[in-house]
C-alpha atoms as a PDB file:
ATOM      1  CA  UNK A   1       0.579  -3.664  31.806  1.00  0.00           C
ATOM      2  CA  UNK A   2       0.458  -0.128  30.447  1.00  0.00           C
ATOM      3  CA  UNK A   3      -1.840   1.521  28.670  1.00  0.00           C
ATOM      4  CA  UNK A   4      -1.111   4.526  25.554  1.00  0.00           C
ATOM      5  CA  UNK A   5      -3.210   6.617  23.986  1.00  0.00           C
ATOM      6  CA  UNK A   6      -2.001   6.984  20.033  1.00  0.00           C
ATOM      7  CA  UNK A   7      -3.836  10.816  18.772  1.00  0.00           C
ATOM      8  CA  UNK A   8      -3.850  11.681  15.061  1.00  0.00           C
ATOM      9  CA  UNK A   9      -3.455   8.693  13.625  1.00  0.00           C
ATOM     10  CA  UNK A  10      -3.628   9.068   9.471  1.00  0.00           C
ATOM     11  CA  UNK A  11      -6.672   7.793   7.238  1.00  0.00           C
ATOM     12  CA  UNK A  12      -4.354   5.796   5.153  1.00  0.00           C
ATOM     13  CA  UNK A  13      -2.424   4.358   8.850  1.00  0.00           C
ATOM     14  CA  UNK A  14      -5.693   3.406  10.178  1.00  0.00           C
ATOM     15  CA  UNK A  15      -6.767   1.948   6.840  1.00  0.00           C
ATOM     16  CA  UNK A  16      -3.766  -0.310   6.961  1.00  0.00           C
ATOM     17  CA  UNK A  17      -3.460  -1.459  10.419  1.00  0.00           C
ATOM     18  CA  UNK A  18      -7.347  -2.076  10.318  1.00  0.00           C
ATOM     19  CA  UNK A  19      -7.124  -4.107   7.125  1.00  0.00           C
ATOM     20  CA  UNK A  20      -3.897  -6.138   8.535  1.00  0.00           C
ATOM     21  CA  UNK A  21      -6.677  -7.103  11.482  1.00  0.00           C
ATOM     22  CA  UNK A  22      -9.472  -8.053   9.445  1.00  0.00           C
ATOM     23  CA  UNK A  23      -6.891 -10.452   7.230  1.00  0.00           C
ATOM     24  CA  UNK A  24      -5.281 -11.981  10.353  1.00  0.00           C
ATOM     25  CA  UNK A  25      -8.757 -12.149  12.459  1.00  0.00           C
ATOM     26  CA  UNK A  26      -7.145  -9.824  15.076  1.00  0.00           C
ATOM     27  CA  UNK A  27      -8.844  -7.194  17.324  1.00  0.00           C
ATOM     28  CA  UNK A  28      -6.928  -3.516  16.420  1.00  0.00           C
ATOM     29  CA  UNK A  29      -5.187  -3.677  20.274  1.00  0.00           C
ATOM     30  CA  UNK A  30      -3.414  -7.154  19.455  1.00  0.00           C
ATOM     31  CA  UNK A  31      -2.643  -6.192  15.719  1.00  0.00           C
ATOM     32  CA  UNK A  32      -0.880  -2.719  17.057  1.00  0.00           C
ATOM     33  CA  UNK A  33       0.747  -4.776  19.468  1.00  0.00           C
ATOM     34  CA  UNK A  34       2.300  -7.168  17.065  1.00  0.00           C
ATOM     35  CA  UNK A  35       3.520  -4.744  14.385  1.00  0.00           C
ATOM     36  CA  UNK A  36       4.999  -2.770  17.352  1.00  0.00           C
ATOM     37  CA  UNK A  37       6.508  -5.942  18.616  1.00  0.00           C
ATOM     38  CA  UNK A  38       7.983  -6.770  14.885  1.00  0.00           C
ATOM     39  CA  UNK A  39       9.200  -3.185  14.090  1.00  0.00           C
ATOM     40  CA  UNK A  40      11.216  -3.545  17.491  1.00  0.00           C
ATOM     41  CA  UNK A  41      12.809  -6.950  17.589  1.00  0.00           C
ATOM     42  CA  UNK A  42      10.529  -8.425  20.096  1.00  0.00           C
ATOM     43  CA  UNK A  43       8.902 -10.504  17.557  1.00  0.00           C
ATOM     44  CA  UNK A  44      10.185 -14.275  16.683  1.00  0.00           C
ATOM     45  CA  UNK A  45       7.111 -14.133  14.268  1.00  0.00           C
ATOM     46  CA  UNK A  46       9.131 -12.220  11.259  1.00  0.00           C
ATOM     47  CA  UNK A  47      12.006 -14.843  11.268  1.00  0.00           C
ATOM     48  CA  UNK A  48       8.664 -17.161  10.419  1.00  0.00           C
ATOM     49  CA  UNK A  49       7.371 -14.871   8.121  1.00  0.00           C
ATOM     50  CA  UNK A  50      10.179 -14.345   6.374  1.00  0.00           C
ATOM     51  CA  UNK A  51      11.253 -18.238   5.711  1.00  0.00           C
ATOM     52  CA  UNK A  52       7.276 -18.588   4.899  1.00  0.00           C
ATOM     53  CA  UNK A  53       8.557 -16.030   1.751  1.00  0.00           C
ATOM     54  CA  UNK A  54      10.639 -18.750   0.450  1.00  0.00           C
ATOM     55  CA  UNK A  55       8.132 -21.567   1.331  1.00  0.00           C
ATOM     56  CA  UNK A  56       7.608 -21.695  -2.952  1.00  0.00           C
ATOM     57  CA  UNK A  57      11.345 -21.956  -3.753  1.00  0.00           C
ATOM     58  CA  UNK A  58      11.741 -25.049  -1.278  1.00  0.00           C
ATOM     59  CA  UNK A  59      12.279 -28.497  -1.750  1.00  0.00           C
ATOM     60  CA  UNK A  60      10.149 -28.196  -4.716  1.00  0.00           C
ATOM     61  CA  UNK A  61      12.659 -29.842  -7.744  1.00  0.00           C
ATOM     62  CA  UNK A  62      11.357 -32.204  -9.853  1.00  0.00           C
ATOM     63  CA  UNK A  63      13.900 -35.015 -10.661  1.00  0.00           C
ATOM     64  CA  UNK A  64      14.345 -33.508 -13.821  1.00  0.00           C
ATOM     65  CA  UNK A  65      15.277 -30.549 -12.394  1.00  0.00           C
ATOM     66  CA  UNK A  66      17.631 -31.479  -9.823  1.00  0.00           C
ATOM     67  CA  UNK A  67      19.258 -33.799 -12.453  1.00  0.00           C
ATOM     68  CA  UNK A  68      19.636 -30.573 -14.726  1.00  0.00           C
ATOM     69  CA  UNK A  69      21.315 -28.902 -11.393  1.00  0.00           C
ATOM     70  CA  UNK A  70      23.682 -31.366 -10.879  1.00  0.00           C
ATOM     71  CA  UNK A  71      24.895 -32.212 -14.300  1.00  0.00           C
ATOM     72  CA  UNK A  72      25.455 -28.384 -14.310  1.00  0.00           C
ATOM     73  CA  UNK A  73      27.497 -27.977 -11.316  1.00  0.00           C
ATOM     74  CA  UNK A  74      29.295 -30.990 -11.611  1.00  0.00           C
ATOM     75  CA  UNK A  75      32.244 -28.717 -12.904  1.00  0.00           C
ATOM     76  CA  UNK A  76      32.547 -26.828  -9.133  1.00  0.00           C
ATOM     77  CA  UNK A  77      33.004 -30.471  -8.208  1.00  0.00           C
ATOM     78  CA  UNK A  78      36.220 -30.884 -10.435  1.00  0.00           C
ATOM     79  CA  UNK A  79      39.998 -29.913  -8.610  1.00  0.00           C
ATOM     80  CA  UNK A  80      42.825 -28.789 -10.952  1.00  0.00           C
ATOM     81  CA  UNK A  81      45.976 -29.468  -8.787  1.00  0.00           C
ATOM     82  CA  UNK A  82      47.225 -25.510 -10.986  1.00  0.00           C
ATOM     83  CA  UNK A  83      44.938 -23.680  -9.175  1.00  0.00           C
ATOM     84  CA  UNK A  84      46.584 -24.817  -5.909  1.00  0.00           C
ATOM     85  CA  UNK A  85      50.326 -24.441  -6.494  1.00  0.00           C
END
């Protein structure tokens, strides 16, 4: 594998990458590494990350609620013959 040398890096760049390692208990190499991999494509991790966004609006409906859903979308449900002639 190849080595490179980053020079110059900003206060408030290191700051960031350094405190993404300490929150994911990763060494500076493998964090740089995986944000690299993410900003490119390489990364199957961000497709996770981004359904773990949604994780709160999932599957979560009380039966109240998804009775409230369903009474009000039972009219997208209904098919007046009109609209198809």
């Amino acid at each position: 594998m190849k080595s490179m040398t980053i020079h110059h890096i900003e206060p408030s760049l290191a700051n960031l990458i350094e405190r993404e390692a300490e929150k994911n208990g990763l060494s500076l190499n493998k964090t740089i590494k995986k944000i690299l991999a993410s900003a490119l494509g390489l990364s199957r991790e961000e497709t996770v990350n981004r359904r773990k966004n949604f994780e709160d609006l999932c599957g979560l409906w009380s039966k109240k609620d998804a009775d409230i859903f369903k009474k009000s979308s039972e009219m997208f449900e209904r098919i007046d013959p009109e609209d198809w002639k």
